[in-house]
Structures are given as structure tokens and as C-alpha cells.
Protein backbone atom coordinates (compact mmCIF):
# COMPACT_ATOMS: atom_id res chain seq x y z
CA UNK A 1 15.22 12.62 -4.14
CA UNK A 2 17.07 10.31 -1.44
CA UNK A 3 15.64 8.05 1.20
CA UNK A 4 13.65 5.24 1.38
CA UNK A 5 11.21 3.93 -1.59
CA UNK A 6 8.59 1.52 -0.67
CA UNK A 7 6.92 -0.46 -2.90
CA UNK A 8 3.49 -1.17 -3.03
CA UNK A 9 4.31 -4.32 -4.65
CA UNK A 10 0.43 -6.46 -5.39
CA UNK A 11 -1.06 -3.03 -5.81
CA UNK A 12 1.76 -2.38 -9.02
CA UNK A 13 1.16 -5.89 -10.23
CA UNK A 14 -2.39 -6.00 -10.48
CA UNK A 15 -1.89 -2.61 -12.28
CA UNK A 16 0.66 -3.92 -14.69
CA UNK A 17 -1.60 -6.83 -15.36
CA UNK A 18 -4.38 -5.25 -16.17
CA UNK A 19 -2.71 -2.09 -17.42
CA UNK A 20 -0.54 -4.24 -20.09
CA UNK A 21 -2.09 -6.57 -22.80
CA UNK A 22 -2.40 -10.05 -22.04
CA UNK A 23 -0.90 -10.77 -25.46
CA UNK A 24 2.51 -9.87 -24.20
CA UNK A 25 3.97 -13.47 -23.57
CA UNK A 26 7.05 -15.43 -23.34
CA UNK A 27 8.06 -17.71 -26.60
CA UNK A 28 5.95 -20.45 -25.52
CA UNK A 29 2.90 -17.95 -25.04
CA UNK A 30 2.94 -17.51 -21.57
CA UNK A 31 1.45 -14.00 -20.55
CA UNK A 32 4.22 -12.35 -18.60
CA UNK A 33 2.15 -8.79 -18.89
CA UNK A 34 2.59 -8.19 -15.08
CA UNK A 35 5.96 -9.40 -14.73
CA UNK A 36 7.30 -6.86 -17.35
CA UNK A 37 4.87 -4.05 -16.61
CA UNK A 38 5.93 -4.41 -13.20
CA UNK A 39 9.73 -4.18 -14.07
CA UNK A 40 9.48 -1.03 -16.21
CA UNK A 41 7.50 0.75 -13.43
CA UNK A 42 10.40 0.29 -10.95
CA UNK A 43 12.69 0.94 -14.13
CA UNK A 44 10.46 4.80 -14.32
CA UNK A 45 10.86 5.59 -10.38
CA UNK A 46 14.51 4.60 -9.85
CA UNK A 47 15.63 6.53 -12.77
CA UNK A 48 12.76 9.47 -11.75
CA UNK A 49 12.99 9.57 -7.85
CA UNK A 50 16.75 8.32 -7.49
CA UNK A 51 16.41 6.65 -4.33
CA UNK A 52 19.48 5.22 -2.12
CA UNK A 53 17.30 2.52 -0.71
CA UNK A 54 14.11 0.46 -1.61
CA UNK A 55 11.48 -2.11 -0.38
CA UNK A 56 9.39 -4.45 -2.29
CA UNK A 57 7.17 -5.05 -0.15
CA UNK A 58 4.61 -8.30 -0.59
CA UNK A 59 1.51 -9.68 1.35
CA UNK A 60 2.70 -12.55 3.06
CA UNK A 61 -1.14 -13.10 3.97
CA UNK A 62 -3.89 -10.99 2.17
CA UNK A 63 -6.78 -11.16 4.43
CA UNK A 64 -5.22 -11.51 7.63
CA UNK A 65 -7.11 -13.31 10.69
CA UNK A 66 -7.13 -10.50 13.03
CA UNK A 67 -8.62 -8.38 10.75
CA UNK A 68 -10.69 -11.07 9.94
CA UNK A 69 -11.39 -11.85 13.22
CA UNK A 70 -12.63 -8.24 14.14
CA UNK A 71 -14.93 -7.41 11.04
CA UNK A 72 -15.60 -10.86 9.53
CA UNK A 73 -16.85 -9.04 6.32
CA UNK A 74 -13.18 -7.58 5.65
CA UNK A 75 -11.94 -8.45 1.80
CA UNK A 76 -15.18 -11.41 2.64
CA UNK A 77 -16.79 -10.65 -1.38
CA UNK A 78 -12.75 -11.73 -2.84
CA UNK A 79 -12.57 -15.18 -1.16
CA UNK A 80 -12.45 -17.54 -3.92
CA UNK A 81 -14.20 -20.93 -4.01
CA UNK A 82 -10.93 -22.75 -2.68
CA UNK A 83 -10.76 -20.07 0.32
CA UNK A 84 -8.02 -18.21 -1.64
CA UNK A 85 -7.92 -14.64 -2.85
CA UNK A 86 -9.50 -14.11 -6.76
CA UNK A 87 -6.21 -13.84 -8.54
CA UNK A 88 -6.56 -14.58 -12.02
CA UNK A 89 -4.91 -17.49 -13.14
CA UNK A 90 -3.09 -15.42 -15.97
CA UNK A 91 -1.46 -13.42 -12.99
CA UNK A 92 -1.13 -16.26 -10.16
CA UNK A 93 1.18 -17.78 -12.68
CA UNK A 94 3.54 -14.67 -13.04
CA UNK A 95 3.68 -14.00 -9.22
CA UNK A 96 6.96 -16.80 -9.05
CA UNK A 97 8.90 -14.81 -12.06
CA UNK A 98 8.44 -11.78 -9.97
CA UNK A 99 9.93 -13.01 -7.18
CA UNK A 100 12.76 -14.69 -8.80
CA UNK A 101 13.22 -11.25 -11.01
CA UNK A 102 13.26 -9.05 -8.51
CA UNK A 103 15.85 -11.15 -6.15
CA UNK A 104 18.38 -11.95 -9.00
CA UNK A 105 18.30 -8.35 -9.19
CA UNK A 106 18.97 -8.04 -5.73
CA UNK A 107 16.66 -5.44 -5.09
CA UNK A 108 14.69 -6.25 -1.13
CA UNK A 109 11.58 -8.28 -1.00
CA UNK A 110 9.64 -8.62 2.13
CA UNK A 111 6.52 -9.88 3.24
CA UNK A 112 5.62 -11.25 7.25
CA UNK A 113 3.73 -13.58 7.82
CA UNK A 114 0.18 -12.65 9.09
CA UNK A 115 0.28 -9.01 7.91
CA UNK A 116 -0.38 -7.46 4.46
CA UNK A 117 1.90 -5.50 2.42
CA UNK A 118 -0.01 -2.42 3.92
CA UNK A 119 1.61 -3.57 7.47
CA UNK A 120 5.24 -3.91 6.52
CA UNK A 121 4.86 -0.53 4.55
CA UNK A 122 3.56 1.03 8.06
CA UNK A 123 6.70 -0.46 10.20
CA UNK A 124 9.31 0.11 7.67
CA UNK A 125 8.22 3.68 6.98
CA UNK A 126 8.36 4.20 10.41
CA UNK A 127 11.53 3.29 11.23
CA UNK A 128 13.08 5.15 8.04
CA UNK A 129 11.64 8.41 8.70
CA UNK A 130 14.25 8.45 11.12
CA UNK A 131 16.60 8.34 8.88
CA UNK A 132 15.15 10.80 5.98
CA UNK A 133 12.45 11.32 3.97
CA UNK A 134 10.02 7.72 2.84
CA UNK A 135 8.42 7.56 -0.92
CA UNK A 136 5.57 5.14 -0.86
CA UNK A 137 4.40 3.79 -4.09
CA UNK A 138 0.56 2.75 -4.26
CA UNK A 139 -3.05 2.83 -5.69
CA UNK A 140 -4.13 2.25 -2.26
CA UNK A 141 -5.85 5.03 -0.44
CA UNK A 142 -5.39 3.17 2.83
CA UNK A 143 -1.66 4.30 3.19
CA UNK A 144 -2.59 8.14 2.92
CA UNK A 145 -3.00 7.14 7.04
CA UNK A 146 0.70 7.06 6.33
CA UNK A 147 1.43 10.67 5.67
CA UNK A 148 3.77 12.93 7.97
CA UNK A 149 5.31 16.04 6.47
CA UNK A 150 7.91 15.48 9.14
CA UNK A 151 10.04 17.46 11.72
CA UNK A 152 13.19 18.47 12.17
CA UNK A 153 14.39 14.86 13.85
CA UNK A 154 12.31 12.98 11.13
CA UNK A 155 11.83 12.64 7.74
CA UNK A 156 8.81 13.60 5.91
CA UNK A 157 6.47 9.96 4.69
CA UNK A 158 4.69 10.78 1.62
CA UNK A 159 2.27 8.79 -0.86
CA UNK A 160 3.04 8.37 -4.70
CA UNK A 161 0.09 7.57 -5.37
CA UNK A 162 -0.54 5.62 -9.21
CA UNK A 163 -4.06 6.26 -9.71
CA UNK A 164 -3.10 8.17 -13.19
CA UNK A 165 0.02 5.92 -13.82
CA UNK A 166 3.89 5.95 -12.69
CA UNK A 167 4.65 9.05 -15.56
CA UNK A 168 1.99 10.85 -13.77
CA UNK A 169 2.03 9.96 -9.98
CA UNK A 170 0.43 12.09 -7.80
CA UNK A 171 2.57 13.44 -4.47
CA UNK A 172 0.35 13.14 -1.36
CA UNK A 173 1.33 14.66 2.06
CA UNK A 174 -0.91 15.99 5.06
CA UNK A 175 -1.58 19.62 3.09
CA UNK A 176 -2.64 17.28 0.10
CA UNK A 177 -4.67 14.86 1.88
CA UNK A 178 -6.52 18.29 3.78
CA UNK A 179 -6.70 19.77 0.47
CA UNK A 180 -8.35 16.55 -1.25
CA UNK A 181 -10.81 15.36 1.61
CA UNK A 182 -11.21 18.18 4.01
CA UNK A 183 -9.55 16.20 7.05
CA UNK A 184 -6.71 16.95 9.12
CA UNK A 185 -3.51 15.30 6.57
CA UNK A 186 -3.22 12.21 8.74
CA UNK A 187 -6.87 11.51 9.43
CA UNK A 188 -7.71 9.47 6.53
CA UNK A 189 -7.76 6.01 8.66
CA UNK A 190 -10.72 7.43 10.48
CA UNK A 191 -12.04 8.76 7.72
CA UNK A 192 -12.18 5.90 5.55
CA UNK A 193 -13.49 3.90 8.76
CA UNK A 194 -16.39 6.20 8.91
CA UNK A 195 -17.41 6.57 5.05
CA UNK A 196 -16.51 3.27 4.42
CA UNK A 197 -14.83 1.23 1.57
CA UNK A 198 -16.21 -1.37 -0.38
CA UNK A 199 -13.89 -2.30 -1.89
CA UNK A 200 -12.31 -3.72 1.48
CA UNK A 201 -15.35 -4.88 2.51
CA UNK A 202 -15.56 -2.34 5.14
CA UNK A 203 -19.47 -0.97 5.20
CA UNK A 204 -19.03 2.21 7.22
CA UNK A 205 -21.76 3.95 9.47
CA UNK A 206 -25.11 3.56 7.87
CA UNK A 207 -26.13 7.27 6.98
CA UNK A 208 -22.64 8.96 6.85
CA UNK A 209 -20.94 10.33 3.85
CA UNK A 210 -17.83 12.25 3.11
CA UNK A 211 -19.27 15.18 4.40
CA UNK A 212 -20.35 13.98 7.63
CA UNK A 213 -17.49 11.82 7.89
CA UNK A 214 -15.02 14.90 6.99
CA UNK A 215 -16.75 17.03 9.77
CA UNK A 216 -16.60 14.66 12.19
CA UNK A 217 -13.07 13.57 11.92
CA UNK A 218 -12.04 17.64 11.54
CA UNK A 219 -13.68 17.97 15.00
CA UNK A 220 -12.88 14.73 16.66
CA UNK A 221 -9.82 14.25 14.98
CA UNK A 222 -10.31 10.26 15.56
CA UNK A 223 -12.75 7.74 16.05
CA UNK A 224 -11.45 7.21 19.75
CA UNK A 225 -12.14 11.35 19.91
CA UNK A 226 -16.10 10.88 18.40
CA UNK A 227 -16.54 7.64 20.97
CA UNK A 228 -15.03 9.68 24.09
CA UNK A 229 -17.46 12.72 23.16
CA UNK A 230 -20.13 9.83 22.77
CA UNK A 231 -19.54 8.83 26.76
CA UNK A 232 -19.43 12.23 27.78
CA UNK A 233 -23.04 12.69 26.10
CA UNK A 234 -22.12 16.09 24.78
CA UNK A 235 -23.84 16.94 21.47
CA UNK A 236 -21.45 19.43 20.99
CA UNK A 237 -19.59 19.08 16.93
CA UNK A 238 -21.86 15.88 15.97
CA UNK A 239 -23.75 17.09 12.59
CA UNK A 240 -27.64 16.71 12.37
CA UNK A 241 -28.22 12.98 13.17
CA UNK A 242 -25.06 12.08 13.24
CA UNK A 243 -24.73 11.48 17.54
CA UNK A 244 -27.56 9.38 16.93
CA UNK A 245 -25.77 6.96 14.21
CA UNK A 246 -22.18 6.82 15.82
CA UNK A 247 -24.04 5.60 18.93
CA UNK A 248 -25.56 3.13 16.95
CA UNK A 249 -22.65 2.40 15.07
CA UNK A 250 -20.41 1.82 18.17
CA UNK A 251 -19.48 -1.84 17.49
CA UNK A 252 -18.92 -1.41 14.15
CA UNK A 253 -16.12 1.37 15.29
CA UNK A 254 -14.48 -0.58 17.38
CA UNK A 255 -13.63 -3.47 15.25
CA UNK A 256 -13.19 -1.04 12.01
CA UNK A 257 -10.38 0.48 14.03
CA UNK A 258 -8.20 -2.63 14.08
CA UNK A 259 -8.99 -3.29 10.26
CA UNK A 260 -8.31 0.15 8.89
CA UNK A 261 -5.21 1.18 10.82
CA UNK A 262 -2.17 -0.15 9.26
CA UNK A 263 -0.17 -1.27 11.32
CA UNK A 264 3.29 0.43 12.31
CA UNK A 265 4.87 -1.82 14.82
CA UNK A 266 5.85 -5.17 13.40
CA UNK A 267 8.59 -6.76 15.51
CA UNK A 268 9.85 -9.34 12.59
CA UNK A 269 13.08 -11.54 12.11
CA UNK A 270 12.17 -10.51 8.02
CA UNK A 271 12.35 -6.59 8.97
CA UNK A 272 15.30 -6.60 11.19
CA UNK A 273 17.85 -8.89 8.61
CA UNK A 274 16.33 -6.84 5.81
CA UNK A 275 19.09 -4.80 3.30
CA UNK A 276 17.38 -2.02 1.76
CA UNK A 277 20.26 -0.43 -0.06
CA UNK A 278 19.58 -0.21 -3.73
CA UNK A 279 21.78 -1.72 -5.44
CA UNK A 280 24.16 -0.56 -8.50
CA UNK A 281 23.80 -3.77 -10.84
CA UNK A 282 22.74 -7.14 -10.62
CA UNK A 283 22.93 -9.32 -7.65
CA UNK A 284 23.09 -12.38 -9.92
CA UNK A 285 23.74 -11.12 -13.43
CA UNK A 286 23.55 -14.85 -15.25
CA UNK A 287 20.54 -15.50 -13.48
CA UNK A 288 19.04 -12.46 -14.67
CA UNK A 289 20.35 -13.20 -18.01
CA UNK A 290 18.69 -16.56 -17.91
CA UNK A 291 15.12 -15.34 -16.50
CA UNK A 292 15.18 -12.57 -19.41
CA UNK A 293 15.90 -14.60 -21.87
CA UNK A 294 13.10 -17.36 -20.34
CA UNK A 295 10.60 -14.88 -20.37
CA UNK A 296 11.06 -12.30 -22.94
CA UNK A 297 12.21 -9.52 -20.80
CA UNK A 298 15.45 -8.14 -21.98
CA UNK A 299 13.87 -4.78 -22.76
CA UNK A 300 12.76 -4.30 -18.94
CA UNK A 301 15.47 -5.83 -17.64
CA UNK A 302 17.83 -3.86 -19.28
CA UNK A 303 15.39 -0.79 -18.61
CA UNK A 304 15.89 -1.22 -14.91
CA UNK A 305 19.74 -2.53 -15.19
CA UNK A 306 20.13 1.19 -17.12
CA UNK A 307 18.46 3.00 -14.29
CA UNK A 308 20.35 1.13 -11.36
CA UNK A 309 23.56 1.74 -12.96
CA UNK A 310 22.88 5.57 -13.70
């Protein structure tokens, strides 16, 4: 493969901390379990997907206040005491060392302020299907919105998806996302709005499952499509019962609409100066040596050093 990789960055590093042993430290045992789990799974898709350019892309602001703003209970159940997200300590500390990795490495880093990681992903993919085919790397079910198996002016957007690990990602475009939920491949976004997610925080309509929500969204194709066949009081494609909740559900649809779709449009200083190009070695190769040697990570580092110079 060629194109555009982006990175799912907080969805990897919450995987590689809790996917590594917390046991794996630096000399003065500090865990760096993230910071090296993250590493190696870069290490595994540059040397697996060969891509000329990638994004590490970050959440500048995790629960953002428009999304906030239109469905107050959005992320609401992982606001910690202080008002902060629940990171655990153990993995708040390692987020610096990532940073500091991944730029004396020279590989891109991004995040805007007010948007998740989710946005940036959406603009950025975007813009480099125009150029050839996009590889986004998540556990996030969100970005299958994302999917596009292209045309002949524009690259196809698919989802690496890392629910059964980086050796064993699973490749999801629109005939996978059909195959896997019964939609139409980009209709996951209205989907999800209608099922719901808890883990988001996002409740769905009372009463509708996959099912319903699958049927609706195959005949609607969105939620605007369901509300304009609402107004024109047709009956027509709703299942049993279900006209009667998506009229009561109306409200809820309208502000699940802004927190669901990721959005694809950031106008950014951070996106426009951004250099994507992978590159072939280290940007700053005795900083690196320094960090590794700080934090016990000459096997990764030299992992990913192998696979950028390959």
C-alpha cells in the first residue's frame, strides 16, 4: 500500500496501555507500557502497510463543547472529579514521552483545538482522498462514517480497524460495513445515532435496536431522510412502532446529529502547515537516543527506526 495513514492516536494508547503489562517500566520504575506498546504498533503498520505519508492524530479537546452543548450527556459518565477526562494516572504520565517520541522521530502530530482526534481524522482524510487511497487506524466504530470505496478522481478511505490487534486488523470499506450491519457502507453515523452508544454517552431512540435501526437507515438512508418522511406524515418504510418513536424521538435526533457526525471540514492553521511525509530516519536522532535510553525503549525504537528505513 501507498497513501495516507492516519492514526487513531488515544484509541492505540489506551490499547497499548491496557494491552501491555504495567510492569514494563523505565529504570526508575516508571510504567512506560503505553509509550512502547504504542511505538511497536506504528513499528507493525509501517513495515506492513508501507505508507508514503502518516498522521498522528491527537484530541486536542476530548469532550468538545459543541458536542457538549447539543447532547449534554455526550462522554458526561467519563468526567472526572476535577472536570477532566478518567485517564489513569499510570497513562496521564506517559502521554508527554509520546509526544516527545513521536516528534524526535519526526513522524506528524496533530490535534486542533476544540475538536477530537475523530475530527482531524474526518478533514485530513478528506482532503487526501484526493490524492490516493487513506488507511485509518482505530478501535473506534465512529470512523466507519468514514468509509468511501472511492471513484475514479478519489481515493478509496478505509478503516483498519484494531478490535483483534494490529497483526490481525480488520479492513473495513462500504461492502464491509453493509456486510457487518446491514446498512448502506457509509450509513453507520446514522446508524449508531439511532441504536445508540453508551459508551459515548449517546442513549439512542428508546425502543430501537439494530434491526430497526438497520431498516430504517436502509430505507431512509439518513436521519435527515427518516425526519423529512416524518413531516410528510407518510407511514410508508417505518417498521411496526417505529413512526411513532422517531416522532417522539425528534429532539434527541437533532442534537445526536451534530455529536455523531465527525466532522470533515476543519479550516485549521495546524492542518494547513502540517508535513505528512513519512519520514526515512530520525528527525532528531540524539534526541531519540536520549528518550530511549531515558525510558527503556531501544527495542521499539529501533523496531520503528528498522521499519522507516526499510
Amino acid at each position: 500500500m501507498s497513501g495516507l495513514m492516519l492514526l487513531d492516536t488515544p484509541s492505540l494508547y489506551f490499547r497499548a496501555f491496557f494491552g501491555v503489562p504495567e510492569s514494563v517500566t523505565a529504570d526508575d520504575g516508571t510504567p512506560v507500557n503505553a509509550v512502547r506498546g504504542l511505538i511497536d504498533m506504528i513499528a507493525r503498520l509501517v513495515q506492513d502497510r508501507s505508507p508514503d505519508r502518516l498522521v498522528c492524530c491527537m484530541d486536542a479537546d476530548w469532550r468538545p463543547a459543541f458536542r457538549v452543548a447539543a447532547l449534554p450527556s455526550y462522554k458526561a459518565h467519563r468526567v472526572a472529579d476535577d472536570g477532566g477526562d478518567q485517564t489513569p494516572d499510570a497513562l496521564a504520565a506517559q502521554l508527554p514521552v509520546i509526544d516527545e517520541v513521536l516528534d524526535a522521530f519526526g513522524l506528524a502530530r496533530v490535534g486542533v483545538p476544540g475538536y477530537e482526534a475523530d475530527d482531524v481524522i474526518g478533514t485530513l482524510a478528506v482532503r487526501g482522498a484526493a490524492d490516493g487511497p487513506v488507511d485509518i487506524v482505530t478501535g473506534d466504530r465512529d470512523l466507519f462514517q468514514l468509509v468511501d470505496d472511492g471513484t475514479p478522481r478519489k481515493g478509496p478511505v478505509c478503516v483498519l480497524y484494531t478490535a483483534r490487534g494490529i497483526r490481525n486488523l480488520q479492513i473495513m470499506g462500504e461492502k464491509e460495513v453493509a456486510a457487518k450491519y446491514g446498512i448502506p457502507g457509509r450509513g453507520y453515523g446514522d446508524y449508531a445515532t439511532l441504536r445508540g452508544d453508551p459508551s459515548d454517552g449517546l442513549p439512542g431512540v428508546p425502543g430501537v435496536g439494530d434491526k430497526t435501526a438497520a431498516a430504517l437507515v436502509t430505507r431512509f438512508g439518513t436521519v435527515e431522510g427518516i425526519l423529512a418522511a416524518l413531516d410528510a406524515g407518510t407511514d410508508e418504510g417505518f417498521p411496526a412502532g417505529a413512526r411513532r418513536r422517531m416522532e417522539a424521538a425528534r429532539g434527541y435526533l437533532a442534537a445526536a446529529e451534530t455529536v455523531v457526525r465527525v466532522v470533515t471540514d476543519i479550516d485549521a492553521p495546524e492542518l494547513a502547515a502540517l508535513d505528512d511525509r513519512l519520514p526515512a530516519g530520525a528527525r532528531d536522532p540524539e534526541r531519540l537516543v536520549a528518550l530511549a535510553d531515558r525510558w527503556n525503549l531501544d527495542g521499539p525504537v529501533n523496531r520503528l527506526l528498522n521499519a522507516l528505513t526499510r
